[in-house]
C-alpha atoms as a PDB file:
ATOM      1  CA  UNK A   1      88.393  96.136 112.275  1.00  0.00           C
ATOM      2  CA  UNK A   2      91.287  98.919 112.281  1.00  0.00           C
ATOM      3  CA  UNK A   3      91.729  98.793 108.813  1.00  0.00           C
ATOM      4  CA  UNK A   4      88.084  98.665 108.254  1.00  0.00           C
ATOM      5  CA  UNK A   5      87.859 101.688 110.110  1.00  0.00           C
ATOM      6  CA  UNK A   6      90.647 103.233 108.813  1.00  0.00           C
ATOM      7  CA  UNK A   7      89.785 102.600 105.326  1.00  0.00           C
ATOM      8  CA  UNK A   8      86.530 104.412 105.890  1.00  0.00           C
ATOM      9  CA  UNK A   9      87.684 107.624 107.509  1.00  0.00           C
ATOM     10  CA  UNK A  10      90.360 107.488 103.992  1.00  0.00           C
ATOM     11  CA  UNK A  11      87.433 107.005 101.722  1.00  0.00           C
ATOM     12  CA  UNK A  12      85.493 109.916 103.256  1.00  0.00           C
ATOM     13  CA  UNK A  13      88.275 112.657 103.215  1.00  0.00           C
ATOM     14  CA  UNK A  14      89.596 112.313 106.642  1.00  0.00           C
ATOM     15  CA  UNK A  15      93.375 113.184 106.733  1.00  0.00           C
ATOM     16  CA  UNK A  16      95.364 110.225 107.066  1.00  0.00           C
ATOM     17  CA  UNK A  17      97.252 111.465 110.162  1.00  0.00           C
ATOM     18  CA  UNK A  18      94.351 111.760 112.022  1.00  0.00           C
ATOM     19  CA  UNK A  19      92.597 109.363 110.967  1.00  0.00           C
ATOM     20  CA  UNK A  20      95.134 106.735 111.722  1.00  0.00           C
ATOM     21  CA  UNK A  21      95.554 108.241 114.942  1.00  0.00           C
ATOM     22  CA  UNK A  22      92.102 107.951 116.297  1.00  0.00           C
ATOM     23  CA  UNK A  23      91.811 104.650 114.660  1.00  0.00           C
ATOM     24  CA  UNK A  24      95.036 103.243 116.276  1.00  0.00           C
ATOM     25  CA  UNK A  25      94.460 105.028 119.697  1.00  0.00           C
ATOM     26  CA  UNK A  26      91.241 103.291 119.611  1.00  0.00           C
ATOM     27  CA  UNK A  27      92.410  99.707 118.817  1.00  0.00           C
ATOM     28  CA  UNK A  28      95.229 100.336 120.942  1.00  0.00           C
ATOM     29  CA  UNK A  29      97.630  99.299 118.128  1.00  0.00           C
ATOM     30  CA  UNK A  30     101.553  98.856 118.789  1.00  0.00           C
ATOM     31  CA  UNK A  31     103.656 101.158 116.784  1.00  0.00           C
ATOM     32  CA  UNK A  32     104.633  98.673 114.248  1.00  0.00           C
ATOM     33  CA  UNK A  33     100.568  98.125 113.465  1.00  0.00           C
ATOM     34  CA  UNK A  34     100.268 101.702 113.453  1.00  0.00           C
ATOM     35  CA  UNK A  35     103.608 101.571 110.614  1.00  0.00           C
ATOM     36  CA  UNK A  36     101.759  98.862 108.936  1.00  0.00           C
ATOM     37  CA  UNK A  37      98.585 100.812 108.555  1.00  0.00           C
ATOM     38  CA  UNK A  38     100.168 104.429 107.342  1.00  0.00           C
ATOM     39  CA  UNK A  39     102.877 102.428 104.957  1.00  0.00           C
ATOM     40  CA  UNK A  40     100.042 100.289 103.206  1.00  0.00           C
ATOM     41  CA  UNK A  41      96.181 101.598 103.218  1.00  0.00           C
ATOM     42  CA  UNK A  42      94.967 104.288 101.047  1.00  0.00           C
ATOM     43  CA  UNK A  43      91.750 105.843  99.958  1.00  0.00           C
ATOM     44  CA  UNK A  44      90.450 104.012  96.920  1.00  0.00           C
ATOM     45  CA  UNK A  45      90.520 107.458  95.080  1.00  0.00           C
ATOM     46  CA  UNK A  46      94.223 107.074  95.842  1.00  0.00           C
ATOM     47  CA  UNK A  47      94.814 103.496  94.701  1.00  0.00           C
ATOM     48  CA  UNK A  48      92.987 104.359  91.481  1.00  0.00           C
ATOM     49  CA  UNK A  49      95.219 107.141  90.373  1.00  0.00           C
ATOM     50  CA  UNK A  50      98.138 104.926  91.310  1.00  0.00           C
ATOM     51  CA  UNK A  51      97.564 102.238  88.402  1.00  0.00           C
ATOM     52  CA  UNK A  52      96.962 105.172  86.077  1.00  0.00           C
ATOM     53  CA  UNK A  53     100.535 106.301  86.902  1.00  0.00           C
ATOM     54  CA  UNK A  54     101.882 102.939  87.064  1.00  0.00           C
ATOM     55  CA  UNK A  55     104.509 102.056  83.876  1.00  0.00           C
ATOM     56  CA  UNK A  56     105.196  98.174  82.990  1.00  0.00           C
ATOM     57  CA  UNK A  57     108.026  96.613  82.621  1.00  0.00           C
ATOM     58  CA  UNK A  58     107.618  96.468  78.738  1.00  0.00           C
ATOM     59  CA  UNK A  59     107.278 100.269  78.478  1.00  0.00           C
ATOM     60  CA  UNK A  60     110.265 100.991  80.100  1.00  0.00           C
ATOM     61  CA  UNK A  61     112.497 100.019  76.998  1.00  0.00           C
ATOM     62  CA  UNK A  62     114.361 103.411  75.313  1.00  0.00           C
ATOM     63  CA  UNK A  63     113.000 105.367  78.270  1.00  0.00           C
ATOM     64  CA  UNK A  64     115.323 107.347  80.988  1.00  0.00           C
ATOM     65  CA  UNK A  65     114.257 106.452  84.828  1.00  0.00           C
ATOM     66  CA  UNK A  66     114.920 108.405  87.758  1.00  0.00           C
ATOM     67  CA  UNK A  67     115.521 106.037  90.477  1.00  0.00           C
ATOM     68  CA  UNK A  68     114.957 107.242  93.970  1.00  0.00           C
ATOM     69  CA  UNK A  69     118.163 105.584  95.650  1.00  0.00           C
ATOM     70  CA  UNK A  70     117.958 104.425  99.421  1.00  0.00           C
ATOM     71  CA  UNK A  71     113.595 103.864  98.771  1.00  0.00           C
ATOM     72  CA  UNK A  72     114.683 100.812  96.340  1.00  0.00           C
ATOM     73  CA  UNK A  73     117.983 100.096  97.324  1.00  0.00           C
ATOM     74  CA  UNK A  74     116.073  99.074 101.121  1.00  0.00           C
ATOM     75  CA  UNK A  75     112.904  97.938  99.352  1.00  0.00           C
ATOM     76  CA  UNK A  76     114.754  95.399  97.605  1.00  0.00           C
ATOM     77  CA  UNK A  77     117.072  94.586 100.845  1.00  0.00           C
ATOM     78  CA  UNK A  78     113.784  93.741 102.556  1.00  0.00           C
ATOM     79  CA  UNK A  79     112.509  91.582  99.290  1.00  0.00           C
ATOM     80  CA  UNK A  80     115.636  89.819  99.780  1.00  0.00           C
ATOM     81  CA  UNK A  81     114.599  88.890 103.534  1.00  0.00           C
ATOM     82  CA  UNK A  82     111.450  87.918 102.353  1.00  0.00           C
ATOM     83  CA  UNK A  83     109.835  90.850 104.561  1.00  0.00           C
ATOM     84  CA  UNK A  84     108.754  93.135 101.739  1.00  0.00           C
ATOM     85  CA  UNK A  85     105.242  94.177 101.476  1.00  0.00           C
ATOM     86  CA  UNK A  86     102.931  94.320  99.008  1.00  0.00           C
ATOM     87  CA  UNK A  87     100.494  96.785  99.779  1.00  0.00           C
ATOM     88  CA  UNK A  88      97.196  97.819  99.207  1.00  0.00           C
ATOM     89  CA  UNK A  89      98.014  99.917  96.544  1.00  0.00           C
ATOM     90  CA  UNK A  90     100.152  97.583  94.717  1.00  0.00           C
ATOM     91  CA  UNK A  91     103.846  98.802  95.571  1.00  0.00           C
ATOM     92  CA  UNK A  92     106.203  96.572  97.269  1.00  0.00           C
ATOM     93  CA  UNK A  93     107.404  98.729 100.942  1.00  0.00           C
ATOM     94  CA  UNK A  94     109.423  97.880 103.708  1.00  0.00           C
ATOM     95  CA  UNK A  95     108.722  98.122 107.434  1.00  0.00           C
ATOM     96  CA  UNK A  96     112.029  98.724 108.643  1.00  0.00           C
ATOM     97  CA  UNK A  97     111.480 101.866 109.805  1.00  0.00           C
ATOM     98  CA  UNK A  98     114.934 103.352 109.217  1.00  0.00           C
ATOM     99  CA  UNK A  99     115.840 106.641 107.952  1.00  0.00           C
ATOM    100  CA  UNK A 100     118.367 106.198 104.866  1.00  0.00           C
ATOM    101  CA  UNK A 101     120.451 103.294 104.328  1.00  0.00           C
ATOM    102  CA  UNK A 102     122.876 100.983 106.193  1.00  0.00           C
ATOM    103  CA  UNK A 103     126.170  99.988 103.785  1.00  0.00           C
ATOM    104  CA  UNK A 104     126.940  96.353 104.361  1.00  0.00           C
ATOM    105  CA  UNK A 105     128.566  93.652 102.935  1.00  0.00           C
ATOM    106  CA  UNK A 106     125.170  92.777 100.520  1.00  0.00           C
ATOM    107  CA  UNK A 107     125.037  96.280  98.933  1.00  0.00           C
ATOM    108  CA  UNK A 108     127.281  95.165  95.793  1.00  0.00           C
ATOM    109  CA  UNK A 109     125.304  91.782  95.612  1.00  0.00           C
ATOM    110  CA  UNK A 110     122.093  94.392  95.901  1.00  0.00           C
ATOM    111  CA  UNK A 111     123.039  96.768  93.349  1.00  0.00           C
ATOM    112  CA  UNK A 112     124.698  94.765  90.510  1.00  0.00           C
ATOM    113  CA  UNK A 113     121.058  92.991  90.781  1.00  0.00           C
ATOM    114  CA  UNK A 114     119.011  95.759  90.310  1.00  0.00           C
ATOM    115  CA  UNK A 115     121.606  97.419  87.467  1.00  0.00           C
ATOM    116  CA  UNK A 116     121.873  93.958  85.819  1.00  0.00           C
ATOM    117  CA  UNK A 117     117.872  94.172  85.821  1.00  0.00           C
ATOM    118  CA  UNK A 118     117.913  97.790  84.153  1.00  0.00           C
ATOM    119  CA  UNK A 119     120.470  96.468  81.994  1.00  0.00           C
ATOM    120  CA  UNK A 120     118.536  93.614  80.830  1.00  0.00           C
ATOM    121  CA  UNK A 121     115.154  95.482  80.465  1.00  0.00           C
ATOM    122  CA  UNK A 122     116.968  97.996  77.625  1.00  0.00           C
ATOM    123  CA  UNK A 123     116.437 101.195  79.604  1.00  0.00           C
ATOM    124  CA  UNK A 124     117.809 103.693  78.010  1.00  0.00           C
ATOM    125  CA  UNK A 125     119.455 105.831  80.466  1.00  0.00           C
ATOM    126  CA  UNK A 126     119.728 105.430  84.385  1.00  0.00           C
ATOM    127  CA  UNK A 127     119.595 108.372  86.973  1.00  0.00           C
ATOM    128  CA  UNK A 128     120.353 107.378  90.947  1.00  0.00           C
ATOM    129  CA  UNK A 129     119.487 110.248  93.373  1.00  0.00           C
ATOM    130  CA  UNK A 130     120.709 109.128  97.040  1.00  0.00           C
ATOM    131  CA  UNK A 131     120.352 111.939  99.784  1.00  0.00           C
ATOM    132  CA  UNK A 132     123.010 113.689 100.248  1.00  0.00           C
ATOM    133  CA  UNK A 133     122.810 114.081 103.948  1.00  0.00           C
ATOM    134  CA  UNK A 134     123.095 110.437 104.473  1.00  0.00           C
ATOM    135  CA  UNK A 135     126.288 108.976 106.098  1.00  0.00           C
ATOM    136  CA  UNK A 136     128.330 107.211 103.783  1.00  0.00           C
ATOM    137  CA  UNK A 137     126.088 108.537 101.014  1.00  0.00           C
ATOM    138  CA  UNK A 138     129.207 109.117  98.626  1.00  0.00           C
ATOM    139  CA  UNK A 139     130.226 105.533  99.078  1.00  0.00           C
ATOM    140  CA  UNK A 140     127.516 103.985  97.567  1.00  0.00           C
ATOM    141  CA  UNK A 141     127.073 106.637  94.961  1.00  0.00           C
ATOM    142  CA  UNK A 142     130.195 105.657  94.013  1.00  0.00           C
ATOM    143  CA  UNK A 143     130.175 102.160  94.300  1.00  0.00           C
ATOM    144  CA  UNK A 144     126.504 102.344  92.435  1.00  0.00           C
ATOM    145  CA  UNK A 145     128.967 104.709  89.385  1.00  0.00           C
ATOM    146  CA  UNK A 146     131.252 101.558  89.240  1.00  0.00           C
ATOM    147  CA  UNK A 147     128.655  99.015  88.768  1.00  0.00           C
ATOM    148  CA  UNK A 148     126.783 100.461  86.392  1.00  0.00           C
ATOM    149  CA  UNK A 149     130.052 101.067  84.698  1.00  0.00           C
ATOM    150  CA  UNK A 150     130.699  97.290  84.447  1.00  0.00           C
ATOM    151  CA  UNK A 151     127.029  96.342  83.077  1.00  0.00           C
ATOM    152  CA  UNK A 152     127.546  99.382  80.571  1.00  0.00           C
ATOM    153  CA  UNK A 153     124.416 100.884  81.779  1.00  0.00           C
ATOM    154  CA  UNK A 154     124.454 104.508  80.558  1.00  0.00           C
ATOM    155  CA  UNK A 155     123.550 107.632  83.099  1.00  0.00           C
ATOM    156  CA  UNK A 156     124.395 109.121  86.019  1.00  0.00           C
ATOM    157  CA  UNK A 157     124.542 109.046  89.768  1.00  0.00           C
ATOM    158  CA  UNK A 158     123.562 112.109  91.724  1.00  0.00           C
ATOM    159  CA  UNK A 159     123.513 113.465  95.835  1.00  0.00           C
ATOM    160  CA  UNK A 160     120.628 115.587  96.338  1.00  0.00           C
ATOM    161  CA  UNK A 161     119.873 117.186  99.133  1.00  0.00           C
ATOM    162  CA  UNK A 162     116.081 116.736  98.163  1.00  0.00           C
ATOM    163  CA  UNK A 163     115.644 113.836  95.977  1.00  0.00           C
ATOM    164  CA  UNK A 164     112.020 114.141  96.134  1.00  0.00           C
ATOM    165  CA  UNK A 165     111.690 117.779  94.657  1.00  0.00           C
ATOM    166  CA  UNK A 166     114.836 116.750  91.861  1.00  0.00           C
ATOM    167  CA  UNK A 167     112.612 113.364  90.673  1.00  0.00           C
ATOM    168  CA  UNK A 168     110.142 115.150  89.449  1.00  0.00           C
ATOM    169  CA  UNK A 169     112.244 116.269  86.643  1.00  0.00           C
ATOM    170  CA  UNK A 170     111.948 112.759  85.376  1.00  0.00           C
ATOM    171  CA  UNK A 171     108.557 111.688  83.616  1.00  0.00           C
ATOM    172  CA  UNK A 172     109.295 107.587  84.598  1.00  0.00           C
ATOM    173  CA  UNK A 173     110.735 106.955  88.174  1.00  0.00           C
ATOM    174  CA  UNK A 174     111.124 104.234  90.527  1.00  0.00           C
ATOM    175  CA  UNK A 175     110.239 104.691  93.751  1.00  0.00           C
ATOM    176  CA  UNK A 176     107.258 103.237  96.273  1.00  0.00           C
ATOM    177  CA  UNK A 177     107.486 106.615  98.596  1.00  0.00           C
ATOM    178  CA  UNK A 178     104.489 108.103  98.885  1.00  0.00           C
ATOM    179  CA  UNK A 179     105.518 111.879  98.693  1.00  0.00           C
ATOM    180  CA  UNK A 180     107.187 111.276  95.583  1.00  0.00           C
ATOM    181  CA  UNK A 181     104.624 109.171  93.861  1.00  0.00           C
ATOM    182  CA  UNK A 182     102.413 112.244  94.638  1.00  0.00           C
ATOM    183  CA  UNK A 183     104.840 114.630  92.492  1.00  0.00           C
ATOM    184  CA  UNK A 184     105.775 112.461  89.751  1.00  0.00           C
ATOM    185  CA  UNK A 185     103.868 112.155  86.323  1.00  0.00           C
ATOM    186  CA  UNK A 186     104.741 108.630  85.599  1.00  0.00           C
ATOM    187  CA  UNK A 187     106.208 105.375  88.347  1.00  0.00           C
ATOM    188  CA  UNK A 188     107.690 101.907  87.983  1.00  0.00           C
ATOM    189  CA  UNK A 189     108.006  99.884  91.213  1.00  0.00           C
ATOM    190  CA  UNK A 190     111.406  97.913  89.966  1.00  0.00           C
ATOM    191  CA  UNK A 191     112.085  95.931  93.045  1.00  0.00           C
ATOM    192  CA  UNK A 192     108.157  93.891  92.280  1.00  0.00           C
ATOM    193  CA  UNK A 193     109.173  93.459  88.640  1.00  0.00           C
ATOM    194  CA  UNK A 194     112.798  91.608  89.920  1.00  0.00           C
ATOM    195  CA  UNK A 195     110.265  89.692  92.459  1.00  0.00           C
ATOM    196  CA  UNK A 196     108.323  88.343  89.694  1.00  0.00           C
ATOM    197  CA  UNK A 197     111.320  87.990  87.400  1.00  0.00           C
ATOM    198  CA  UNK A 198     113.275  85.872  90.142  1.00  0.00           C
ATOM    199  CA  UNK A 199     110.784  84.410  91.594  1.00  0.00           C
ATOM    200  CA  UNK A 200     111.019  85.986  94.849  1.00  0.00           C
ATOM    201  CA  UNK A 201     108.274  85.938  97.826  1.00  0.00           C
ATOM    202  CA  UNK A 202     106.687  89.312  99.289  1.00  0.00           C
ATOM    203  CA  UNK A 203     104.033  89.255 101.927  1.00  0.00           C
ATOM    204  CA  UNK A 204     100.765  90.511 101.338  1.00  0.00           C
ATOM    205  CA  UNK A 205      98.888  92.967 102.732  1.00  0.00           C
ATOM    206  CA  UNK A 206      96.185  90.876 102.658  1.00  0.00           C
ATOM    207  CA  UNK A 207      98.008  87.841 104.563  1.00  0.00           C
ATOM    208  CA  UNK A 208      98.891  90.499 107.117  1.00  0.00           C
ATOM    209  CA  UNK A 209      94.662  91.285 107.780  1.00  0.00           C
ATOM    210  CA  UNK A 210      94.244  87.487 108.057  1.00  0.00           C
ATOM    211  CA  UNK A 211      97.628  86.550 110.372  1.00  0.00           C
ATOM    212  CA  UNK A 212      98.602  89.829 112.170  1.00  0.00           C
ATOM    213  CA  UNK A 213     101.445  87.669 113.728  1.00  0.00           C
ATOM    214  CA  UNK A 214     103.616  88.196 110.545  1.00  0.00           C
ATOM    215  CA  UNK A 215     104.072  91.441 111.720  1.00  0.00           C
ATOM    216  CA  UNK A 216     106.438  90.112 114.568  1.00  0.00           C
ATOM    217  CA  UNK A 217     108.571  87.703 112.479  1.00  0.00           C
END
């Protein structure tokens, strides 16, 4: 009934943070439902201009994509958990609720996957943007230089201080942030095409309407 709600308010103009809010006051939603609601429903309108924007994974071959760091490098993390989420909108999004992104012991395993998937899909050039302000930012930069390196993946890593405004240069990027799906003429969500290329599992948005439980696991 939330999202019902919710999906109303969106479809009649209503600004999404207020809308949410009075719809989630009124529910008396916990704060992950409220993160579930903001990260995954959109005004039809929305959705709609989405899958205009949306690029394929056969017209990516020859092209140059601006990849927005730390949004796939933890989208894919979560796919990896099985906890990513496919939204209502079509992009794959985490929950995690975490501002930039933890180094650990499965970044390399991360990263050579997603530059051996570039690699493999003939892009033509690669350009990482990770947030400068970040801790340990230059560490993965780096280690993200070295990797693409050894799959001979031509392009360049970058620290911006506002990846957001410096993707829009790009006309293809990869990304499943909101803001910057906004600004950009042209998007590829690559952590959904390695889900369907491996195999893996997402959860639906869908499953999460039906069996609000998932949320907790």
């Amino acid at each position: 009934m939330a999202y019902e709600d919710l999906k109303y308010l969106l479809n009649r103009g209503y600004r999404k943070k207020y809308a949410l809010e009075f719809v989630a006051n009124h529910y008396l939603l916990t704060s992950k439902e409220r993160y579930f609601l903001m990260r995954c429903v959109f005004s039809d309108r929305e959705i709609e201009e989405r899958k205009r924007k949306l690029v394929k994974e056969d017209g990516l071959r020859g092209e140059i994509i601006g990849i927005d760091g730390f949004n796939v490098l933890i989208t894919l993390e979560s796919l990896l958990e099985g906890k990513a989420i496919l939204c209502e909108d079509g992009f794959l999004r985490d929950l995690k609720h975490q501002r930039g992104y933890r180094l650990h012991e499965n970044t390399s395993k991360i990263l050579e996957l997603l530059v051996g998937f570039l690699s493999n899909i003939g892009v033509k050039e690669v350009w990482f943007l990770y947030d400068s302000p970040v801790s340990r930012s230059g560490e993965i930069a780096n280690l993200t230089e070295e990797i693409m390196v050894n799959f001979k993946v031509p392009g360049k890593v970058e620290l911006s201080k506002a990846p957001d405004h410096d993707l829009k240069r790009f006309e293809v990027v990869a990304s499943s942030d909101i803001a910057v799906i906004q600004k950009v003429p042209l998007v590829v969500d690559i952590p959904k095409m390695i889900a369907e290329d491996k195999g893996l599992r997402w959860i639906s948005f869908f499953e999460i309407l039906e069996n609000p439980h998932l949320l907790k696991s």
